[in-house]
PDB file of N, CA and C in Angstrom:
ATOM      1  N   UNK A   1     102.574 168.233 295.335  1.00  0.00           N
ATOM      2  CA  UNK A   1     103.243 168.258 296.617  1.00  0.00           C
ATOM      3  C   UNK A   1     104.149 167.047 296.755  1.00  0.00           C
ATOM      4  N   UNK A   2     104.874 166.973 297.674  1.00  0.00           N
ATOM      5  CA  UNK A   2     106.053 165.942 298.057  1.00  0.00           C
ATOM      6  C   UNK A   2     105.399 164.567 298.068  1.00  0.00           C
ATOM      7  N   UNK A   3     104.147 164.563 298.877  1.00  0.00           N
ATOM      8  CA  UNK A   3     103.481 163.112 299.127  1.00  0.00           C
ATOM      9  C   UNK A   3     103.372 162.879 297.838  1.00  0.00           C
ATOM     10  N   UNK A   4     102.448 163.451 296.650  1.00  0.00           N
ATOM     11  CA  UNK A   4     101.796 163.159 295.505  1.00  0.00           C
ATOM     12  C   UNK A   4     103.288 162.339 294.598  1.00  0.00           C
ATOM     13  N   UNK A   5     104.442 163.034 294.598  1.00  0.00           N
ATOM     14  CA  UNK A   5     105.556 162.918 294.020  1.00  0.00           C
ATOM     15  C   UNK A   5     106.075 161.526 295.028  1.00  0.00           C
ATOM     16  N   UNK A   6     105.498 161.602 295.769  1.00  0.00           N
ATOM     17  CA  UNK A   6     106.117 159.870 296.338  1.00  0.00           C
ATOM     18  C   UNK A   6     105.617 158.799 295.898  1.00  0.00           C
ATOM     19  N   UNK A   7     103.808 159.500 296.171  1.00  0.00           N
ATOM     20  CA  UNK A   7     103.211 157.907 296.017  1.00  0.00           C
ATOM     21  C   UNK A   7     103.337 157.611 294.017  1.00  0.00           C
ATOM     22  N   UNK A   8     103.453 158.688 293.560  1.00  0.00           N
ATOM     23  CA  UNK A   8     103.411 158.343 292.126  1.00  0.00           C
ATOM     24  C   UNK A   8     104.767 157.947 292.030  1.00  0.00           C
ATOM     25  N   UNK A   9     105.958 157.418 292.657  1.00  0.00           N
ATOM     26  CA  UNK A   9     107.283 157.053 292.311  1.00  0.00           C
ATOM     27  C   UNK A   9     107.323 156.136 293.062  1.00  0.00           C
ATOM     28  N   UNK A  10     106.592 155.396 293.701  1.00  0.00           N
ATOM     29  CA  UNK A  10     106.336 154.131 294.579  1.00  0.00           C
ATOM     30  C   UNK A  10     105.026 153.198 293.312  1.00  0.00           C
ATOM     31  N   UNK A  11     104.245 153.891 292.721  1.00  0.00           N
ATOM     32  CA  UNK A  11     103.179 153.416 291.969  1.00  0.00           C
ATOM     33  C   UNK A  11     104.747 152.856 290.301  1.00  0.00           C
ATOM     34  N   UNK A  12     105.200 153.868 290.146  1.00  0.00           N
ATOM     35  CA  UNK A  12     106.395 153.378 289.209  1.00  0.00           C
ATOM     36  C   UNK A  12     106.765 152.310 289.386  1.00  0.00           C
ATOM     37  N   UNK A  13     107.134 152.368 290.667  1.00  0.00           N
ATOM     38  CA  UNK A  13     108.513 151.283 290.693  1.00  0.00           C
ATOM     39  C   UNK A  13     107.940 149.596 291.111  1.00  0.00           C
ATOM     40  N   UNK A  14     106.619 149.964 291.536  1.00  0.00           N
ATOM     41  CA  UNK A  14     105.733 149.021 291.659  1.00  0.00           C
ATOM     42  C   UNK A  14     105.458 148.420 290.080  1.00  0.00           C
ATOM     43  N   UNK A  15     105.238 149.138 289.485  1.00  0.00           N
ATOM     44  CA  UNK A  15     104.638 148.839 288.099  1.00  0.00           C
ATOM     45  C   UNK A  15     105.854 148.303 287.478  1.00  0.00           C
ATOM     46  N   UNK A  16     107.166 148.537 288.099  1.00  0.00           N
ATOM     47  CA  UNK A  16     108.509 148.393 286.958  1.00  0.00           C
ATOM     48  C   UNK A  16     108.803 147.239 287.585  1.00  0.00           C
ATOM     49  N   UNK A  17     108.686 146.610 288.668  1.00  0.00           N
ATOM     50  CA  UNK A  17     108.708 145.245 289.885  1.00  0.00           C
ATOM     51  C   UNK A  17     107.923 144.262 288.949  1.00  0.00           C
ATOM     52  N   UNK A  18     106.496 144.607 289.217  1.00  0.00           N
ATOM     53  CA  UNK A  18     105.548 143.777 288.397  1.00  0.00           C
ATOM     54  C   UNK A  18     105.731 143.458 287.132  1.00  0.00           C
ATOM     55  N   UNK A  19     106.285 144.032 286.261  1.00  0.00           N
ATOM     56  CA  UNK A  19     106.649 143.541 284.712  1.00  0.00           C
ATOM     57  C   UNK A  19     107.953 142.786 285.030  1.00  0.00           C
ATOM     58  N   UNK A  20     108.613 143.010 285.954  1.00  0.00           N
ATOM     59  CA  UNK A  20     110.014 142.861 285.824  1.00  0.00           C
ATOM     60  C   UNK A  20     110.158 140.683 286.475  1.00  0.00           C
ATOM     61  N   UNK A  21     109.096 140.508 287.765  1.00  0.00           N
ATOM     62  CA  UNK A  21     108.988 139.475 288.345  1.00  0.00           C
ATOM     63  C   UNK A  21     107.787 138.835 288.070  1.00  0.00           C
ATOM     64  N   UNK A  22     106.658 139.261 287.252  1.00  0.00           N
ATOM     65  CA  UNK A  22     105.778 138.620 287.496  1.00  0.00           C
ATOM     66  C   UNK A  22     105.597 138.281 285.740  1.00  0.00           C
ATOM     67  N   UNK A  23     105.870 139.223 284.748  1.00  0.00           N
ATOM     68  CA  UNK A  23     105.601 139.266 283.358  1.00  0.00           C
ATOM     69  C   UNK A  23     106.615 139.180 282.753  1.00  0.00           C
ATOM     70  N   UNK A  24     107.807 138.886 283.372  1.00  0.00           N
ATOM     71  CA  UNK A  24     109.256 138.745 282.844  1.00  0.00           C
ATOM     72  C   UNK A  24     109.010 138.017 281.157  1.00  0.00           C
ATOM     73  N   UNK A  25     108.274 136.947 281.388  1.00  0.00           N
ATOM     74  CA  UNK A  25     108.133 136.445 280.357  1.00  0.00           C
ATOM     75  C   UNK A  25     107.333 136.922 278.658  1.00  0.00           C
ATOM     76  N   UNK A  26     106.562 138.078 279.302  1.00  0.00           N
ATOM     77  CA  UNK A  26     105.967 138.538 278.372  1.00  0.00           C
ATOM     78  C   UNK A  26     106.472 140.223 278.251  1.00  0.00           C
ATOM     79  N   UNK A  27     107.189 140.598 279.218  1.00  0.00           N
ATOM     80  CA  UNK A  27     107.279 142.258 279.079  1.00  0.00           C
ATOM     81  C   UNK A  27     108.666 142.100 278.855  1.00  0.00           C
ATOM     82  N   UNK A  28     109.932 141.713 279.616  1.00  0.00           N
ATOM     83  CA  UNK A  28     111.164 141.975 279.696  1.00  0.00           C
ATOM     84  C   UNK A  28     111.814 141.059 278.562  1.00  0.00           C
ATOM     85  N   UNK A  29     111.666 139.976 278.662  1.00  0.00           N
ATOM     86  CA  UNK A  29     112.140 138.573 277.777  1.00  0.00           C
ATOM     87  C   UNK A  29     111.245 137.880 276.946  1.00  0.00           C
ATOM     88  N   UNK A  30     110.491 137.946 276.235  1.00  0.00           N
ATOM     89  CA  UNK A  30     109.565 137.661 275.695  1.00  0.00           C
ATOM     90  C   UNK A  30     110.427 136.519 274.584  1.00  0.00           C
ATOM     91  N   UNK A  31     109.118 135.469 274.467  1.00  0.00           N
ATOM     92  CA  UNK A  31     109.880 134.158 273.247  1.00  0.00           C
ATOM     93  C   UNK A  31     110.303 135.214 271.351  1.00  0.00           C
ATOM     94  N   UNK A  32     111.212 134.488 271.168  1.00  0.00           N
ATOM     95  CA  UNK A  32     111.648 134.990 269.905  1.00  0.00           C
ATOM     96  C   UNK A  32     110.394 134.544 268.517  1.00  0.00           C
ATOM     97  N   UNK A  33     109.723 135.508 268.117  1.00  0.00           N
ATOM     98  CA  UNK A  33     109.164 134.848 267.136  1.00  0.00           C
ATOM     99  C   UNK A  33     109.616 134.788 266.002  1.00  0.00           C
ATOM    100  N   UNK A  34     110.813 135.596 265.691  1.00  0.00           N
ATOM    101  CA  UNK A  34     111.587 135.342 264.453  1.00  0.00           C
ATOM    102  C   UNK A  34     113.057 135.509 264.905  1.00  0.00           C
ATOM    103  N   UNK A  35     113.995 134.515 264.662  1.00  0.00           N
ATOM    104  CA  UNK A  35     115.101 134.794 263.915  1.00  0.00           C
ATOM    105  C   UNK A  35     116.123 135.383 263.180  1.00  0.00           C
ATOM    106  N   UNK A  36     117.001 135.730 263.204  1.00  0.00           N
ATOM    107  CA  UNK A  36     117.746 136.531 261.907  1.00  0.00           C
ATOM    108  C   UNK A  36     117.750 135.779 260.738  1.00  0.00           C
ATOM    109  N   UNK A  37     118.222 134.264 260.863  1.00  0.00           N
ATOM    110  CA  UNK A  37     118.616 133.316 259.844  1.00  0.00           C
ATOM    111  C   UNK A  37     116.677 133.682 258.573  1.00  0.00           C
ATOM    112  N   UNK A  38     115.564 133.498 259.798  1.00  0.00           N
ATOM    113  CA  UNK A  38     114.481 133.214 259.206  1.00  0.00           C
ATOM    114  C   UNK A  38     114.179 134.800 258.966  1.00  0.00           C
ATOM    115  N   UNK A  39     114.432 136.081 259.263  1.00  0.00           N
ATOM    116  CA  UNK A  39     114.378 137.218 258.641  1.00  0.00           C
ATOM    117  C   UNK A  39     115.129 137.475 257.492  1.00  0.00           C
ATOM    118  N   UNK A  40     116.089 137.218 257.441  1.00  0.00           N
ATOM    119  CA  UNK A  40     116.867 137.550 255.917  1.00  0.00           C
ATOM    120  C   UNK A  40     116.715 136.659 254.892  1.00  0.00           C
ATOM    121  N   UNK A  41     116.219 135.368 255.321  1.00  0.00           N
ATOM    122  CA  UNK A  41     115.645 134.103 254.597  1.00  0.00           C
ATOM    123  C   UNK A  41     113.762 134.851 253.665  1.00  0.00           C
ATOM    124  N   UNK A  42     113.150 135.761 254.689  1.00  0.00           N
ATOM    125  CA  UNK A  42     112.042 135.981 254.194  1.00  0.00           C
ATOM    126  C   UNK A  42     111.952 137.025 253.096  1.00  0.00           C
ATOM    127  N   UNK A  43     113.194 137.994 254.213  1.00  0.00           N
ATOM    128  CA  UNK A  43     113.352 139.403 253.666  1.00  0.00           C
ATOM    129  C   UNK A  43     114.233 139.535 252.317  1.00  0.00           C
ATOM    130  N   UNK A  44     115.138 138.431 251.904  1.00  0.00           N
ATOM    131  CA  UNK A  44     115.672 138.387 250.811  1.00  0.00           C
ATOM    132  C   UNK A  44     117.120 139.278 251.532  1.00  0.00           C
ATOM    133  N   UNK A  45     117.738 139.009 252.408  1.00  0.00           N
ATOM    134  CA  UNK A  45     118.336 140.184 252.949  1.00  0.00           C
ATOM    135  C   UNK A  45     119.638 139.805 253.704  1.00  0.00           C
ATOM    136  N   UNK A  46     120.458 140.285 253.329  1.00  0.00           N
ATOM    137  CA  UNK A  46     121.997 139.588 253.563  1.00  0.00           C
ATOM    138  C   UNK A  46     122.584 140.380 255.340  1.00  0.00           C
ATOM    139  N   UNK A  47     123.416 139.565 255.446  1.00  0.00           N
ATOM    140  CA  UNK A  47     123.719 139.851 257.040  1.00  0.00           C
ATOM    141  C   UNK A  47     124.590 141.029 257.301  1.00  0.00           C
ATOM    142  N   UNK A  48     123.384 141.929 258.210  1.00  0.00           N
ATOM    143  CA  UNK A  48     123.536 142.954 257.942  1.00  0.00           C
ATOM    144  C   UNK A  48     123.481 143.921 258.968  1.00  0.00           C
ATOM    145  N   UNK A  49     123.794 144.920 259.783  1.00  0.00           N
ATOM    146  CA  UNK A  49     122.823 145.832 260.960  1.00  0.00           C
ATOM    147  C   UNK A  49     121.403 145.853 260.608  1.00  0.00           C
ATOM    148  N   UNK A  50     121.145 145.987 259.683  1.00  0.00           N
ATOM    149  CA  UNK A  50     119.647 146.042 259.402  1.00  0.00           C
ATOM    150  C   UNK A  50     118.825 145.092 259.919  1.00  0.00           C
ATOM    151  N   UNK A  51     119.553 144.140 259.797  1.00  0.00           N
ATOM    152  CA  UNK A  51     118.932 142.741 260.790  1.00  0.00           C
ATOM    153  C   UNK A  51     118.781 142.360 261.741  1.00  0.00           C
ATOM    154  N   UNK A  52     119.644 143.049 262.146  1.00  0.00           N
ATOM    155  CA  UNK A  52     119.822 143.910 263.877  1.00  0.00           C
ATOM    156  C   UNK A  52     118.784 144.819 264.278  1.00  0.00           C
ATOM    157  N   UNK A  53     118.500 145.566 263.450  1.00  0.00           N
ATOM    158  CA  UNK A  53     117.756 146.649 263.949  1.00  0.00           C
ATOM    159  C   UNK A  53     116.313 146.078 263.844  1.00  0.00           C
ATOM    160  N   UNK A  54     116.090 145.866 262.694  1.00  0.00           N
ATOM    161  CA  UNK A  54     114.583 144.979 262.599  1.00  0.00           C
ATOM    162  C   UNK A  54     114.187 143.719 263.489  1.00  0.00           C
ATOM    163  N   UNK A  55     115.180 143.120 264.013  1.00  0.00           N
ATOM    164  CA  UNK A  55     114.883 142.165 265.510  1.00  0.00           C
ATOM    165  C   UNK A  55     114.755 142.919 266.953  1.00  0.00           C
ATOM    166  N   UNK A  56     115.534 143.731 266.648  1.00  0.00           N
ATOM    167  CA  UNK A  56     115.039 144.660 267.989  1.00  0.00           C
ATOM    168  C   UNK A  56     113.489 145.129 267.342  1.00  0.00           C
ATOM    169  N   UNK A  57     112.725 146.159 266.482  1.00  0.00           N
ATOM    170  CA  UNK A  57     112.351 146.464 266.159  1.00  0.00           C
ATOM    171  C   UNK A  57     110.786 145.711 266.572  1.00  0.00           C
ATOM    172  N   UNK A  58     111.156 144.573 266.325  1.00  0.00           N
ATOM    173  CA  UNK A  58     110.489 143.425 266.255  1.00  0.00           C
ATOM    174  C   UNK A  58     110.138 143.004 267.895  1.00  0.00           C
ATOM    175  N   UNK A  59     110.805 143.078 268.610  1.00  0.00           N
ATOM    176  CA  UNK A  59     110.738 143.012 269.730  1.00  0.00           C
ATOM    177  C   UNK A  59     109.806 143.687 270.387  1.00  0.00           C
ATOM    178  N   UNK A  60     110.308 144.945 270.370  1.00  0.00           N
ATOM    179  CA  UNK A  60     109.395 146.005 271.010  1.00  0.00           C
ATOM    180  C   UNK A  60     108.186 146.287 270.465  1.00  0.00           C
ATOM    181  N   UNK A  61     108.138 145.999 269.420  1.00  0.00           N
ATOM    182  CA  UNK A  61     105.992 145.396 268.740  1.00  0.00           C
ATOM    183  C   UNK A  61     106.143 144.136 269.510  1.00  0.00           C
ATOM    184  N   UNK A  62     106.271 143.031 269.744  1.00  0.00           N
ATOM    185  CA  UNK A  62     106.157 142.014 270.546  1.00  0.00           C
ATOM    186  C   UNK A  62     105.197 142.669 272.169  1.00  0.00           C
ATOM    187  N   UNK A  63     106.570 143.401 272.394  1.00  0.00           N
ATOM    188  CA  UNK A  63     106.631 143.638 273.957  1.00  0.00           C
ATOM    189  C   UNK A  63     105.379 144.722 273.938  1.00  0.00           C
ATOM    190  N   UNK A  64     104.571 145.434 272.692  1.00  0.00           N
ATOM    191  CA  UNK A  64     103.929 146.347 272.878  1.00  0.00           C
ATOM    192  C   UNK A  64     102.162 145.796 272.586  1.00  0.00           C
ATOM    193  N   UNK A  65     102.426 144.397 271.862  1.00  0.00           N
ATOM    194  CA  UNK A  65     100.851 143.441 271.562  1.00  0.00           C
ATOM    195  C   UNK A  65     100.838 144.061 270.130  1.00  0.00           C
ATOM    196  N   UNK A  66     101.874 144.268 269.156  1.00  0.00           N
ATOM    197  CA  UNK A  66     101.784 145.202 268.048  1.00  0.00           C
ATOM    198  C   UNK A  66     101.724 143.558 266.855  1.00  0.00           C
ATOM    199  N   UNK A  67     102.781 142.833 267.231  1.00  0.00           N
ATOM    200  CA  UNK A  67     102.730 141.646 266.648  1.00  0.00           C
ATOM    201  C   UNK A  67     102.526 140.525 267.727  1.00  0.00           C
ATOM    202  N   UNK A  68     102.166 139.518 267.298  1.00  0.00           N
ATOM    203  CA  UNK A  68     102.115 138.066 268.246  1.00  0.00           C
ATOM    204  C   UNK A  68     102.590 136.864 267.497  1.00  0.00           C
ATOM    205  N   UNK A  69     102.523 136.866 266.418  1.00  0.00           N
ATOM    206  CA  UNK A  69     103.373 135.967 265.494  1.00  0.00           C
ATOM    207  C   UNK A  69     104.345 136.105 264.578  1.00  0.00           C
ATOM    208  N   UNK A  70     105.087 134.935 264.184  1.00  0.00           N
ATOM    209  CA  UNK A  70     105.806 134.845 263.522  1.00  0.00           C
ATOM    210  C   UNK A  70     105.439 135.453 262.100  1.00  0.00           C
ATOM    211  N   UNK A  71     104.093 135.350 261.334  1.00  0.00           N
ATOM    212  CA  UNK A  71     103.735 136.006 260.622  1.00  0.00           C
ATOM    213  C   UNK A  71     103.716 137.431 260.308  1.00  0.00           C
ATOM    214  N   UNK A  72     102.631 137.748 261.484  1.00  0.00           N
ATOM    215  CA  UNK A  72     103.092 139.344 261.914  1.00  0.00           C
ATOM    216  C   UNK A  72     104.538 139.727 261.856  1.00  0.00           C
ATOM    217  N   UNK A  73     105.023 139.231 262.862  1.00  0.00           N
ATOM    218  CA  UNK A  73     106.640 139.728 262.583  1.00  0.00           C
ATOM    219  C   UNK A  73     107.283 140.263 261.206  1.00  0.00           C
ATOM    220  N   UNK A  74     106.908 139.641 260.638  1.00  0.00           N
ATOM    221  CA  UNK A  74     107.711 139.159 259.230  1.00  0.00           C
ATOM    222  C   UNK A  74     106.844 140.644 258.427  1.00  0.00           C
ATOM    223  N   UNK A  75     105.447 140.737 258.805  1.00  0.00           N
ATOM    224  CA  UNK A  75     104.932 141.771 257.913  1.00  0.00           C
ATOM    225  C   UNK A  75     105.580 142.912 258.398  1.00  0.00           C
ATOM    226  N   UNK A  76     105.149 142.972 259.705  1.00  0.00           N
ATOM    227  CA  UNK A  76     106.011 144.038 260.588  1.00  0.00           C
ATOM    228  C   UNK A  76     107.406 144.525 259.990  1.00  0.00           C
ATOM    229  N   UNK A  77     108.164 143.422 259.976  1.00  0.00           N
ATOM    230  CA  UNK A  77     109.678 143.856 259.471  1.00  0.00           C
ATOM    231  C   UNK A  77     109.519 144.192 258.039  1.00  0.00           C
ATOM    232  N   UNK A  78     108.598 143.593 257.210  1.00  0.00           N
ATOM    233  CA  UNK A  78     108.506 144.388 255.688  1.00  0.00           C
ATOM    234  C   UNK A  78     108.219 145.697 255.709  1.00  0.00           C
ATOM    235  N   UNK A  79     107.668 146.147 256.909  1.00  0.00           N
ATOM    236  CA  UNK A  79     106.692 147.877 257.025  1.00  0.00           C
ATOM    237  C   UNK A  79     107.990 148.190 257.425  1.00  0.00           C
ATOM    238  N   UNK A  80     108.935 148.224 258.424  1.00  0.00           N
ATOM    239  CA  UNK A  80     109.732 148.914 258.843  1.00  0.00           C
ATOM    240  C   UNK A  80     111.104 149.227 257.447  1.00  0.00           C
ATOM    241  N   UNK A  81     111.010 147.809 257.241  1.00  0.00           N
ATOM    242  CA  UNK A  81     112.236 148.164 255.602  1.00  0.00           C
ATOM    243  C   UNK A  81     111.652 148.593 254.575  1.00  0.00           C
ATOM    244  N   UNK A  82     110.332 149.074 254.495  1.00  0.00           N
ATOM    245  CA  UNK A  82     110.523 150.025 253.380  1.00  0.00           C
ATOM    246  C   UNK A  82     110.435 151.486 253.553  1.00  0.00           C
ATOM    247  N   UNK A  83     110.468 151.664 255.285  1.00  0.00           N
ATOM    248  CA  UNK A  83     110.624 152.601 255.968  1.00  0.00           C
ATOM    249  C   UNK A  83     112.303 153.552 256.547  1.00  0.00           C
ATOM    250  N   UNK A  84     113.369 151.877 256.037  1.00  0.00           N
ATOM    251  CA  UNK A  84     114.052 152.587 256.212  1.00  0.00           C
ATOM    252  C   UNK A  84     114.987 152.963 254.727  1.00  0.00           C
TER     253      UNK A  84
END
């Protein structure tokens, strides 16, 4: 019904507020744990879109608790390049 479709689009936008002002730091903008210079330095890997894509990539495991370090990262981005 109309109410159900409200309060669940008020519960959204609540939830999209709260990441947005309160977790900015960990959901929206989160600290860089790797680099490009220090990804293509690990990855053996010249400057490239790929380096692009694997920092975003990298991100959104960040933003998801998939990686938390710089370590991780780095394995992370080895799983994704031999994926692509």
């Amino acid at each position: 019904n109309r109410q159900d479709d409200w309060i669940a689009m008020v519960e959204k936008a609540r939830r999209t507020l709260e990441a947005w002002y309160e977790r900015h730091d960990e959901i929206v903008q989160p600290p860089v744990l790797v680099d490009g210079k220090a990804l293509m330095e690990a990855l053996d890997i010249k400057p490239s879109a790929v380096v692009g894509r694997l920092l975003e990539a990298i991100r959104e495991a960040q933003v998801t608790g998939q990686v938390t370090t710089a370590d991780e990262a780095l394995a992370f981005a080895r799983q994704v390049m031999g994926a692509l």
